[in-house]
N, C-alpha and C. Protein backbone atom coordinates (compact mmCIF):
# COMPACT_ATOMS: atom_id res chain seq x y z
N UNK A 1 -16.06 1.36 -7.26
CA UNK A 1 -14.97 0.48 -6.88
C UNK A 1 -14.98 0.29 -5.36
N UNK A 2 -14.95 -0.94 -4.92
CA UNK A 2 -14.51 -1.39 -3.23
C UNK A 2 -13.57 -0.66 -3.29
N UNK A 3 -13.45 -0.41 -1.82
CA UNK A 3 -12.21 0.27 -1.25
C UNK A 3 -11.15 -1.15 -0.67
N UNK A 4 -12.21 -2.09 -0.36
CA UNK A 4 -11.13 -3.44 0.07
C UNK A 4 -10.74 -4.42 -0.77
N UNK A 5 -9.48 -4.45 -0.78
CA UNK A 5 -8.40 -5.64 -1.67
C UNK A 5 -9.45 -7.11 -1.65
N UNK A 6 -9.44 -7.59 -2.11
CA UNK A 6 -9.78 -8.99 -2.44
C UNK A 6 -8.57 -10.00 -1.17
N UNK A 7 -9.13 -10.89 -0.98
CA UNK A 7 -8.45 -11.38 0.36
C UNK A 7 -6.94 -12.40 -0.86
N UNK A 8 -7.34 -12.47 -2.30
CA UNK A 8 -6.30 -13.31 -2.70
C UNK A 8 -5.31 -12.46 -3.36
N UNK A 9 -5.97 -10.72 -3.38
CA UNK A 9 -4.91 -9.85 -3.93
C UNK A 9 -4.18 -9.92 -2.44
N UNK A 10 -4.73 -9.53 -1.31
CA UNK A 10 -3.47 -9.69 -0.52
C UNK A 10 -2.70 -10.90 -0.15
N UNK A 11 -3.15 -12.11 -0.38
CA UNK A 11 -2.16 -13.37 0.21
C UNK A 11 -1.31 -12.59 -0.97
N UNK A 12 -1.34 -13.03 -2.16
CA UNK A 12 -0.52 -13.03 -3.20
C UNK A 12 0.58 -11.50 -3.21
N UNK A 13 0.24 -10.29 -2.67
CA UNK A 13 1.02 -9.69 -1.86
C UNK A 13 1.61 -10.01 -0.65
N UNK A 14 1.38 -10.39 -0.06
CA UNK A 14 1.86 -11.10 1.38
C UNK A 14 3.17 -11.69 0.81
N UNK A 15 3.20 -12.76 -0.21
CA UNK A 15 3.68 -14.23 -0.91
C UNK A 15 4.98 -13.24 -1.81
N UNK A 16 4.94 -12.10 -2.02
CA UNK A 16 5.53 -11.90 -3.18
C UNK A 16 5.39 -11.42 -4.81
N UNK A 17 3.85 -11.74 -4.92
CA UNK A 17 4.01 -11.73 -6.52
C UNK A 17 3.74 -10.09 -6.72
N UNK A 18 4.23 -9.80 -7.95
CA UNK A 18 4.34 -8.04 -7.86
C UNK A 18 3.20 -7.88 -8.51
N UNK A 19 2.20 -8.63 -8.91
CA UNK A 19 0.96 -8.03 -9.59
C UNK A 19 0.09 -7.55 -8.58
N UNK A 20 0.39 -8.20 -7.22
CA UNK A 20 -0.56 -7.79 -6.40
C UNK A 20 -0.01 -6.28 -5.63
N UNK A 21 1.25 -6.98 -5.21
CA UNK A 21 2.08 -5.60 -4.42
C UNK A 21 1.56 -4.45 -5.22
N UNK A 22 1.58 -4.24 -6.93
CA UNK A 22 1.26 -3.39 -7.48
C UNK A 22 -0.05 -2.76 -7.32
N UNK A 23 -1.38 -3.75 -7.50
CA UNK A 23 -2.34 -3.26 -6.99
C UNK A 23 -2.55 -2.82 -5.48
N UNK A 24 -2.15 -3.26 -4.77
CA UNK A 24 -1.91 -3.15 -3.12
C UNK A 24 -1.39 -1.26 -2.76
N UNK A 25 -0.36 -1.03 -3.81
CA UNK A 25 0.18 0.24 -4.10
C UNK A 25 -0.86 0.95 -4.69
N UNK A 26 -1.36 0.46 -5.99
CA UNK A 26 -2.21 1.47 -5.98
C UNK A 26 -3.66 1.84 -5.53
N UNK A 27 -4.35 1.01 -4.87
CA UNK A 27 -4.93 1.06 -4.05
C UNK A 27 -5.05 2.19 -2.99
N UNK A 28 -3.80 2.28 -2.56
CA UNK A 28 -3.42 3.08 -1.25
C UNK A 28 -2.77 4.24 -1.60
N UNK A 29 -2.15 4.88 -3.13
CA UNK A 29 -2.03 5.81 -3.96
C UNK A 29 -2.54 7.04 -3.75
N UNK A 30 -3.75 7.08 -3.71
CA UNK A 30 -4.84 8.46 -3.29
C UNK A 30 -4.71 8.64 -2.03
N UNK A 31 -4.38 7.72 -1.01
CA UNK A 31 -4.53 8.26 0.26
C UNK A 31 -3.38 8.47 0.61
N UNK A 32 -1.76 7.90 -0.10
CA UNK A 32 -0.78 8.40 0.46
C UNK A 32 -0.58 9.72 0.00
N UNK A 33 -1.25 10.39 -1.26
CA UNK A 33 -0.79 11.58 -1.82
C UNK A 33 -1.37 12.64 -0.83
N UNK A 34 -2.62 12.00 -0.79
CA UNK A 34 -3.27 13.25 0.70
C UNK A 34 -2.36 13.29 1.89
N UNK A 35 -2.06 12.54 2.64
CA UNK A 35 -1.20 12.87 3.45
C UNK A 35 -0.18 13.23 3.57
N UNK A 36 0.29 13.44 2.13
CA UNK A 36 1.65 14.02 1.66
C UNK A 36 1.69 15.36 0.89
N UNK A 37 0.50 15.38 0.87
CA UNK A 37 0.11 17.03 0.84
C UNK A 37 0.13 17.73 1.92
N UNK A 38 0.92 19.10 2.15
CA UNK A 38 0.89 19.97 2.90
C UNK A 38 0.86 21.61 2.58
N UNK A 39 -0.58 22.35 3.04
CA UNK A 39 -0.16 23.73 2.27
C UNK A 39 -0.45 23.74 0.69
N UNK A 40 -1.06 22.76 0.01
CA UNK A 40 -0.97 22.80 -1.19
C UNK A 40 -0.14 22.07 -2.01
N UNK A 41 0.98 21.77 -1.44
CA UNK A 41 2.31 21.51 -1.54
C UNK A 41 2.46 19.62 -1.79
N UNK A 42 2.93 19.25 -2.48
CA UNK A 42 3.10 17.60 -2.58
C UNK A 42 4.50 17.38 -2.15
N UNK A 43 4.91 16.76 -1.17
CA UNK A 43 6.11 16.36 -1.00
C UNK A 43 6.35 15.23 -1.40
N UNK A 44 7.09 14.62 -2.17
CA UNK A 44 7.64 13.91 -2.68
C UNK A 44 8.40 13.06 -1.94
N UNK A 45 9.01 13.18 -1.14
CA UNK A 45 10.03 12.74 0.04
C UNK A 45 8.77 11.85 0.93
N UNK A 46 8.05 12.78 1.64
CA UNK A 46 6.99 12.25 1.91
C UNK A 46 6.43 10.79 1.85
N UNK A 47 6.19 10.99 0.14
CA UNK A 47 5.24 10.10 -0.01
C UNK A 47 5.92 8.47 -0.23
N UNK A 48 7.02 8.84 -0.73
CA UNK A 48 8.08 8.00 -0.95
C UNK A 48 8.25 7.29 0.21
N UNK A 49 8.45 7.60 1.24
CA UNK A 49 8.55 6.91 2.77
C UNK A 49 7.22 6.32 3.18
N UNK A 50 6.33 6.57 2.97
CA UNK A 50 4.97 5.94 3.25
C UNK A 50 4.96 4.91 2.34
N UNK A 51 5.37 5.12 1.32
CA UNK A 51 4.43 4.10 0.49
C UNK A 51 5.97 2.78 0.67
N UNK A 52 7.53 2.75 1.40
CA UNK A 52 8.17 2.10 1.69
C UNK A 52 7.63 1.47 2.91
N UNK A 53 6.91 2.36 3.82
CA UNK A 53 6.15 1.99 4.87
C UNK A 53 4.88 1.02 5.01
N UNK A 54 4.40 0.87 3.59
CA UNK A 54 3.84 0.58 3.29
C UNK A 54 4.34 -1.01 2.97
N UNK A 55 4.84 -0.85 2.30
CA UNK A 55 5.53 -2.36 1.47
C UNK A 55 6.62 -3.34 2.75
N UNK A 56 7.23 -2.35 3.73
CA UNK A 56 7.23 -3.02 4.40
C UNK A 56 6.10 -3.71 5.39
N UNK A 57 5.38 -3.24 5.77
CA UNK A 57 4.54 -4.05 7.02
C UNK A 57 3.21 -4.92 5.89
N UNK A 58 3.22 -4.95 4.91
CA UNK A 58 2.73 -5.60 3.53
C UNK A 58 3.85 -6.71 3.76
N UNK A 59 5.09 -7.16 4.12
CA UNK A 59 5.81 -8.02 4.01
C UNK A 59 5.82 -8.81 5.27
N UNK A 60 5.52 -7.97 6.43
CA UNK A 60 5.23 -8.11 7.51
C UNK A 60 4.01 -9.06 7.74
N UNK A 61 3.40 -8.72 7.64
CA UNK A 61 1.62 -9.52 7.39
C UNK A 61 1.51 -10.43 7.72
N UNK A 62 1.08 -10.57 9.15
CA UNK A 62 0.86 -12.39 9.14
C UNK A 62 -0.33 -12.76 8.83
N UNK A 63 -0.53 -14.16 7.81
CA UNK A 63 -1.68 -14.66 7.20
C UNK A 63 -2.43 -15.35 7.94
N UNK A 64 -1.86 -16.08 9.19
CA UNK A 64 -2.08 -16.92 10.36
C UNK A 64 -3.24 -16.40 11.15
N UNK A 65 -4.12 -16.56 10.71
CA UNK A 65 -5.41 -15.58 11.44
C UNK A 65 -6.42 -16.65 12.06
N UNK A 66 -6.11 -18.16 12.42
CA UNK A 66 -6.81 -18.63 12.20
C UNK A 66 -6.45 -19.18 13.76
């Protein structure tokens, strides 16, 4: 599996539609759990804030690259 989104999974995240946001999430799934591991330990709290951190600057996104 690519590690990079397809450029129309992200417009269509960018735009709103939740099929993408969803893939967009899980995508980035494995790497928020690692960093939300500490000690062995999964914080939950953690990961929860990243992955809001996430969805915001995902909303953020400017497509204007041109």
């Amino acid at each position: 599996m690519s590690r990079l989104l397809p450029i129309s999974v992200i417009t269509g995240a960018v735009t709103g539609d939740p099929e993408s946001v969803n893939e967009v999430i899980r995508n980035y799934t494995g790497y928020i759990a690692f960093l939300s591991s500490r000690y062995g330990h999964f914080d939950v709290e953690a990961s929860c804030r990243m992955e809001a951190q996430l969805l915001q600057a995902l909303f953020k996104f400017d497509l204007n690259y041109t």
